[in-house]
Every structure is written in structure tokens, then in C-alpha cells.
Protein backbone atom coordinates (compact mmCIF):
# COMPACT_ATOMS: atom_id res chain seq x y z
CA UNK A 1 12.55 -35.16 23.97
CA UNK A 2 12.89 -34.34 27.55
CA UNK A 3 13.08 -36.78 30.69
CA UNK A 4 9.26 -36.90 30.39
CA UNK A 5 9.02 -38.13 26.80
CA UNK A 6 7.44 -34.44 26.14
CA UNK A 7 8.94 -32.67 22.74
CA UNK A 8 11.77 -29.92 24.51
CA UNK A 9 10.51 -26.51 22.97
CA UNK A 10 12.45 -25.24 20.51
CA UNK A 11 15.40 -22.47 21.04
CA UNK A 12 14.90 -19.39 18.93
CA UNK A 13 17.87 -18.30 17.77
CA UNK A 14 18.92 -14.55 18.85
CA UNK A 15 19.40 -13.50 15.48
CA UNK A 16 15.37 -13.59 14.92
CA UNK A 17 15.17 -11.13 18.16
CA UNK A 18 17.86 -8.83 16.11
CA UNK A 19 15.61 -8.16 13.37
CA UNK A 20 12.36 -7.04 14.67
CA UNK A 21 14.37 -4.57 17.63
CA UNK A 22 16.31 -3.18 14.66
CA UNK A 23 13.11 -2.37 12.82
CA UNK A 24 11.83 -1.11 16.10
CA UNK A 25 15.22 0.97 16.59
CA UNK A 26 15.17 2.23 13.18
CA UNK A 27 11.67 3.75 13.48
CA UNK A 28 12.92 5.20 16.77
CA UNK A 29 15.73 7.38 14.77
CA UNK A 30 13.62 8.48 12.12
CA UNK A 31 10.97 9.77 14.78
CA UNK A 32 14.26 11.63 16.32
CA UNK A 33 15.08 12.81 12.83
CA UNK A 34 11.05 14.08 12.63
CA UNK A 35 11.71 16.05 15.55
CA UNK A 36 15.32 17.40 14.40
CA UNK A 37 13.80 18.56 11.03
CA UNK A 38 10.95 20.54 13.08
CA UNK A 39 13.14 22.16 15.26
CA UNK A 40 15.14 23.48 11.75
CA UNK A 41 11.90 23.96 9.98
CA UNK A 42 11.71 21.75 8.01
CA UNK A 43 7.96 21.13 8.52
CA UNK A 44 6.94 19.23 5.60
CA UNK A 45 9.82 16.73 5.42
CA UNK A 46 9.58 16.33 9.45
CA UNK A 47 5.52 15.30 8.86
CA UNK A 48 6.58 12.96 6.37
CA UNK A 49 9.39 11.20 8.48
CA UNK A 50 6.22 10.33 10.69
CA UNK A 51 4.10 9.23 8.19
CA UNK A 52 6.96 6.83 7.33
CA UNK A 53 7.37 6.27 11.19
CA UNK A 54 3.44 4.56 11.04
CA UNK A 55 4.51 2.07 7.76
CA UNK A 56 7.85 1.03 9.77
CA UNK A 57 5.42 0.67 13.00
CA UNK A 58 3.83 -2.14 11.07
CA UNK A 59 6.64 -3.94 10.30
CA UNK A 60 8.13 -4.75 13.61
CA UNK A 61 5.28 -6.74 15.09
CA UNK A 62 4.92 -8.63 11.51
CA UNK A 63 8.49 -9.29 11.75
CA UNK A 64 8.33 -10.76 14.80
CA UNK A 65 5.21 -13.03 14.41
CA UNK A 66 6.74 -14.19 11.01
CA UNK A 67 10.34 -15.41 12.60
CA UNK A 68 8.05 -16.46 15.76
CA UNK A 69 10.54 -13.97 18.42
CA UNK A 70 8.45 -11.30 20.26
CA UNK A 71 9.83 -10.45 23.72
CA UNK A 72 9.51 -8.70 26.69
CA UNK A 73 11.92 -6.07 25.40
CA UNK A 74 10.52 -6.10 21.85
CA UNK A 75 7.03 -4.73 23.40
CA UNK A 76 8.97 -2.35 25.98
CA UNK A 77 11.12 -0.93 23.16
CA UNK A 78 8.11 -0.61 20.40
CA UNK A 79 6.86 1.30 23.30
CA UNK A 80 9.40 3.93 23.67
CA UNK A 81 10.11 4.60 19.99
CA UNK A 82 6.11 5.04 19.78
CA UNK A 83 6.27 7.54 22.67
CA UNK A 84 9.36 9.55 20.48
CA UNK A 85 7.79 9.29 16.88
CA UNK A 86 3.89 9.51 17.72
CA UNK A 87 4.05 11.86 20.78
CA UNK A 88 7.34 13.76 20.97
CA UNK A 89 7.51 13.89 17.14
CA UNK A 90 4.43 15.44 16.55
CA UNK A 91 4.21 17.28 19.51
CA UNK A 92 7.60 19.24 18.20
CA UNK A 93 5.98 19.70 14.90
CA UNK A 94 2.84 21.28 15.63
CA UNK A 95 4.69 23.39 18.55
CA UNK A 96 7.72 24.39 16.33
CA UNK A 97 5.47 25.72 13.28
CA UNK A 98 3.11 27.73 15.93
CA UNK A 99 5.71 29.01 17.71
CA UNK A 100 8.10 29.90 15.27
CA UNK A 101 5.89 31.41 13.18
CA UNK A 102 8.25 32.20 10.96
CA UNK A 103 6.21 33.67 7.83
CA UNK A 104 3.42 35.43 10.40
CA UNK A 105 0.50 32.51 9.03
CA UNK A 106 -0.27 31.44 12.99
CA UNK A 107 -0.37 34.59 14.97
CA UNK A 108 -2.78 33.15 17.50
CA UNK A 109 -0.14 31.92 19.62
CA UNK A 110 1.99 34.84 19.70
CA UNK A 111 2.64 36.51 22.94
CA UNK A 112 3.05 35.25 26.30
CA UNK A 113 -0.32 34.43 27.41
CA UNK A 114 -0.71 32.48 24.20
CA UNK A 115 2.54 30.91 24.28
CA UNK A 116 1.82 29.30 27.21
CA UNK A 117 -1.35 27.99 26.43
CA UNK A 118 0.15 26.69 23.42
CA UNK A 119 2.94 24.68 25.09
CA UNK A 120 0.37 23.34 27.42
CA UNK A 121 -2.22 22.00 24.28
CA UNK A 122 0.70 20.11 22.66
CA UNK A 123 1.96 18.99 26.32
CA UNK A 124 -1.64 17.41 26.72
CA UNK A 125 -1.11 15.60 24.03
CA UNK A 126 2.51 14.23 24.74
CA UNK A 127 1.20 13.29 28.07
CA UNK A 128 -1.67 11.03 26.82
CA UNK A 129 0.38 9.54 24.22
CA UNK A 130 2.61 8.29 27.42
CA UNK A 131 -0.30 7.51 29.21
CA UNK A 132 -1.89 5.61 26.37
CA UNK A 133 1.02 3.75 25.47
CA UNK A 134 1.59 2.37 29.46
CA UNK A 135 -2.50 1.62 29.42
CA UNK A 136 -1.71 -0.51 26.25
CA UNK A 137 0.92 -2.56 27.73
CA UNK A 138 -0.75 -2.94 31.46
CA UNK A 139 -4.14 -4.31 29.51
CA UNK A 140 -2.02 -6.72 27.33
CA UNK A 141 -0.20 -8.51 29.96
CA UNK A 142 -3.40 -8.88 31.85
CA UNK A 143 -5.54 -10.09 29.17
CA UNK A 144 -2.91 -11.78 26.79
CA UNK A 145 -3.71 -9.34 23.54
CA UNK A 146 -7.75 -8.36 22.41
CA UNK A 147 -9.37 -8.01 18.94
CA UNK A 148 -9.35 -3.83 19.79
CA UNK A 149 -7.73 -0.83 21.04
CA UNK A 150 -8.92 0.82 23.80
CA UNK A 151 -9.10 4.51 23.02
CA UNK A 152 -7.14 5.82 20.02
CA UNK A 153 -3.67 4.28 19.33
CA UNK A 154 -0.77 6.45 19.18
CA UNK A 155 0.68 5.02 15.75
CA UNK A 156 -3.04 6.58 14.40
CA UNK A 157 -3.13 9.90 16.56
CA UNK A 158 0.47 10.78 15.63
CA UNK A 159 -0.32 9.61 11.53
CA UNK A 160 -3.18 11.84 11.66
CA UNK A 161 -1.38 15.33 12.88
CA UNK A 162 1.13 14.10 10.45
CA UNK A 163 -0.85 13.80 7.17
CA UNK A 164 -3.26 16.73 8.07
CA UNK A 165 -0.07 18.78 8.59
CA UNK A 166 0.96 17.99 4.96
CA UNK A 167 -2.41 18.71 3.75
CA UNK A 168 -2.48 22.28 5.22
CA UNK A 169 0.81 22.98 3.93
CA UNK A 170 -0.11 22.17 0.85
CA UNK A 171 -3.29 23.67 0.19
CA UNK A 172 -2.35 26.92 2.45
CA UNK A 173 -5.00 26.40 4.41
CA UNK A 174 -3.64 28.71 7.56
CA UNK A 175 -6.72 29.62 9.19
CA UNK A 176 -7.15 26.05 9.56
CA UNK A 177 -3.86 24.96 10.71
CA UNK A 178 -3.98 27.11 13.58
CA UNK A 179 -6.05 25.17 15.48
CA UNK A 180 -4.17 22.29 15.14
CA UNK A 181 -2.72 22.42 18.54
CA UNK A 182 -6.53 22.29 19.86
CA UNK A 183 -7.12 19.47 17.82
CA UNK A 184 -4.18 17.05 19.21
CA UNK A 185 -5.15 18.26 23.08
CA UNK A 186 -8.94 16.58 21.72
CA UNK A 187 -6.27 13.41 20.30
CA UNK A 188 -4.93 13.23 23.85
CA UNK A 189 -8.17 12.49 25.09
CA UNK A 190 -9.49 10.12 22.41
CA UNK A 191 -6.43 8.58 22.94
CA UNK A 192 -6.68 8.03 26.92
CA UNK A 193 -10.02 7.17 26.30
CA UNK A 194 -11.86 4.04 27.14
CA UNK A 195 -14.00 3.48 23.68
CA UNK A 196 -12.93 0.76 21.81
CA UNK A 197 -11.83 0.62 18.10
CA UNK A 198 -11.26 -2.52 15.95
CA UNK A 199 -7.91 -3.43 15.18
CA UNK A 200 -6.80 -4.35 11.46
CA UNK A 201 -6.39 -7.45 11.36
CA UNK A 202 -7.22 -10.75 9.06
CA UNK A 203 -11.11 -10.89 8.92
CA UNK A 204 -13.61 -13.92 8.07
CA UNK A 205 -14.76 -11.57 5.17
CA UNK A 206 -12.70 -12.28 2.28
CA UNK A 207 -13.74 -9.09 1.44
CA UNK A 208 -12.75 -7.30 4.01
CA UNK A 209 -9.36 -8.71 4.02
CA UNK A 210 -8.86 -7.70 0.35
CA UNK A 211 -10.35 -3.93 1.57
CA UNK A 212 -7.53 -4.05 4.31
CA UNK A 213 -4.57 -5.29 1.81
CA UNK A 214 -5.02 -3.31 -0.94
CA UNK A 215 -5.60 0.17 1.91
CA UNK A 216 -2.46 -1.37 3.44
CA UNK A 217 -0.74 -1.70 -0.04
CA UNK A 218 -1.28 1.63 -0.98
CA UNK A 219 -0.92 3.13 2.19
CA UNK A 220 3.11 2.08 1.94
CA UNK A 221 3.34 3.44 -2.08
CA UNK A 222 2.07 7.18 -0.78
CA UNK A 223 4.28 7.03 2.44
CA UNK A 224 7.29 5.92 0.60
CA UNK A 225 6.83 7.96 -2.29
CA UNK A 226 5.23 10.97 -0.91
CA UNK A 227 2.11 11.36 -2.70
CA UNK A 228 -1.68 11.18 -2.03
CA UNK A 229 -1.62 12.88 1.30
CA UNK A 230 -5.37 13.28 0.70
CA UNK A 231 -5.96 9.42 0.15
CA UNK A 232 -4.03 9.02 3.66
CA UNK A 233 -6.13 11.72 5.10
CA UNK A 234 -9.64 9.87 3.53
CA UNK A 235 -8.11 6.10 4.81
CA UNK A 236 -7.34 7.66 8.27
CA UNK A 237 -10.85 9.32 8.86
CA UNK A 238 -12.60 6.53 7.65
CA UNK A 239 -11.13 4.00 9.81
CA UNK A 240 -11.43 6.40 13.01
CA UNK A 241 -14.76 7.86 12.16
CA UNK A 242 -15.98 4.33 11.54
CA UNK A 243 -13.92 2.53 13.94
CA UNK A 244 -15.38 4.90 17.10
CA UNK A 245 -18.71 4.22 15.59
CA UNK A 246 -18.53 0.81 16.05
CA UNK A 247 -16.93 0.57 19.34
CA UNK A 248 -19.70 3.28 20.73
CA UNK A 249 -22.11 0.61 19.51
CA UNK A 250 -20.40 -2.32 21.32
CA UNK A 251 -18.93 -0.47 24.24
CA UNK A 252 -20.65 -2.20 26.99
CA UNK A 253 -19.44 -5.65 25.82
CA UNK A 254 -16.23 -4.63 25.26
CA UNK A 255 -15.66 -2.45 28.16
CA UNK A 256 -11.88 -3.15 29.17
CA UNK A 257 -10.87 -4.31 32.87
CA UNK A 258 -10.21 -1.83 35.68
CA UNK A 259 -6.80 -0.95 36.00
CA UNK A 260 -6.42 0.18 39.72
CA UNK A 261 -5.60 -2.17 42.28
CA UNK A 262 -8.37 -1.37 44.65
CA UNK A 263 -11.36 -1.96 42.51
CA UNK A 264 -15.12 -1.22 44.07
């Protein structure tokens, strides 16, 4: 009790703060790694290293609503390893493989002309991953947290380039991977965009929740494991494809506040 009579609130040990930042930090490294392995070519391990990136994502924020200790640095730091494993990270991938070229599958972005194009498609992307993730946090402290995400996270763009990477790989599907720089400029924008898209999160529907645990479940087996790339793939297009569809529907209601500081 204070002087007041009130209940004092209680002290959160510094420990609890420890554990979710370390999760945070770890995730931070392996996006580093994800960009290390690109650079050496190691294209398929780097794409995986993301994939794991988005499972280890998850776990900070549940670790710190479990052991009650999110901070002002936990949501600055989540920010900067996001901008290093779902911007940076894939960024290097994508550029690395096109670039590189090393087995003549990609010579679209050969020369000089090309080149340059292609360092300023991935750059597009980098930059609205940065932009995104500074939206993000400017729209949470003003509104104290919403039930969506305004445009497309960066945990999903970044999980996207990852898994499709490891599909194309797989399957040899060059004349398709090529474009893949094109497609994360078109990221960048869904990503700096204003629609809204649900986020997962406990639902009224038992239903639903099951749908989301069992996805969730799952999702963690192929990432750790390395299998079912093509389940990923199906999971992610299905919650972006239906996710934009919804928020197109409801986009009026849910239209986010103005950021500037002058508005009309």
C-alpha cells in the first residue's frame, strides 16, 4: 500500500526484460547470418535463416506478454532486428543471386543498365521495409495497439521472398525467379500501403482459433525442420490474398489516422 491506501504497482524484475530482448537479439544475428550466407552463396540456407527469422519474430512479443515486461526498448529493438532480417536480409538475397549470377539462370540483370535497375528494385524494397516499420511504431504510440496492420507487415513481406525463394530453387523454376526483384519493389509498396490486414490473433470463433493454432503449429515444424516450403507458400498467400480482401472491404472504417503534423 502506498500513502493513499492504493495497492503500490508491482516491480518487474529485470530479468523478465532479459528474456524477450535476447529473443529479439537472437533473431537479429540470425537475420545477419541470412545476409552473410547470401553474400557467400549460400542461397538456400540464407532463405531459410529468414524463414526461421519469422517463427523467432513470434516469440519475442509472446514472451513478453507472458512474463508481463514489454518496454520502450523491447519495441525499438524488435524494430531494428525486423529492419536487418525482413528488409536487409532479403534484400541481400534476392540482389546477391541476380547479381552474381553465378550459373548464368538470371541474365536479365546483367550489364550496367540492368545492374542498376536491379540495385534500385531491391533498394525500393529496403526502403519501405524502414518506412513501414517507423509507420508501425508512430501509429502504435498514438493509438495504444489496433486489431490490424496497416499495409503489409515486414515479418510477412520478408517470409514471403523467403519461402518463394526456396520454392524456385527447388523446382528450377528460373524464368520465374527472375522477376523476383520486381516482385519485392510491388512488396515495398503493399507494405507502405494504407490497406488494412487482420492481425492473428485469439478470435471469438473457436474455430478460427483452432485454424490459427494448428497453421501456427505447423508453421514452426516446416521452419525448424525445413520441409513443406509449399505449405508455407499456400499459408502465406492465403492469409495475404484473404487478409487484403478483407481490409479492401472494410477500408473506410478502418482507415488509420493521419500521420503529418499539419493535417487539412
Amino acid at each position: 500500500m502506498d500513502d493513499r491506501g492504493k495497492e503500490a504497482p508491482r516491480h518487474t524484475p529485470r530479468w523478465r526484460y532479459v528474456v524477450p530482448n535476447a529473443i529479439t537479439c537472437i533473431g537479429l544475428l540470425l537475420g545477419l547470418t541470412a545476409t552473410f550466407r547470401a553474400m557467400e552463396g549460400g542461397y538456400a540456407e540464407s532463405a531459410w535463416l529468414i524463414v526461421l527469422c519469422v517463427l523467432i519474430d513470434k516469440l519475442d512479443g509472446t514472451a513478453a506478454r507472458l512474463l508481463r515486461a514489454t518496454s520502450a526498448i523491447g519495441v525499438q529493438l524488435d524494430s531494428f532486428s525486423d529492419f536487418v532480417t525482413f528488409g536487409i536480409a532479403p534484400g541481400s538475397l534476392v540482389f546477391m543471386a541476380m547479381w552474381r549470377n553465378t550459373e548464368g539462370h538470371y541474365p536479365l540483370w546483367q550489364g550496367t543498365l540492368m545492374g542498376w535497375i536491379l540495385r534500385a528494385l531491391v533498394a525500393t524494397y529496403v526502403l519501405c521495409a524502414c518506412i513501414r516499420l517507423a509507420k508501425f511504431n508512430v501509429l502504435t504510440e498514438e493509438s495504444g495497439g489496433t486489431k490490424v496492420f496497416y499495409g503489409m507487415p515486414t515479418t510477412f513481406a520478408g517470409g514471403m521472398v523467403a519461402v518463394a525463394f526456396i520454392l524456385g530453387l527447388r523446382y528450377e523454376r528460373w524464368e520465374l525467379m527472375v522477376w523476383a526483384p520486381v516482385a519485392m519493389a510491388l512488396l515495398g509498396a503493399l507494405m507502405v500501403s494504407n490497406l488494412p490486414i487482420p492481425k492473428i490473433a485469439p478470435r471469438q470463433s473457436i474455430a478460427a482459433n483452432a485454424f490459427q493454432l494448428v497453421n501456427l503449429a505447423l508453421g514452426y515444424v516446416c521452419g525448424i525442420f525445413r520441409i513443406w516450403p509449399e505449405y508455407l507458400f499456400a499459408v502465406i498467400l492465403l492469409y495475404g490474398v484473404g487478409g487484403f480482401a478483407w481490409g479492401w472491404i472494410h477500408r473506410h472504417e478502418l482507415a488509420p489516422k493521419r500521420l503529418d503534423p499539419y493535417p487539412p
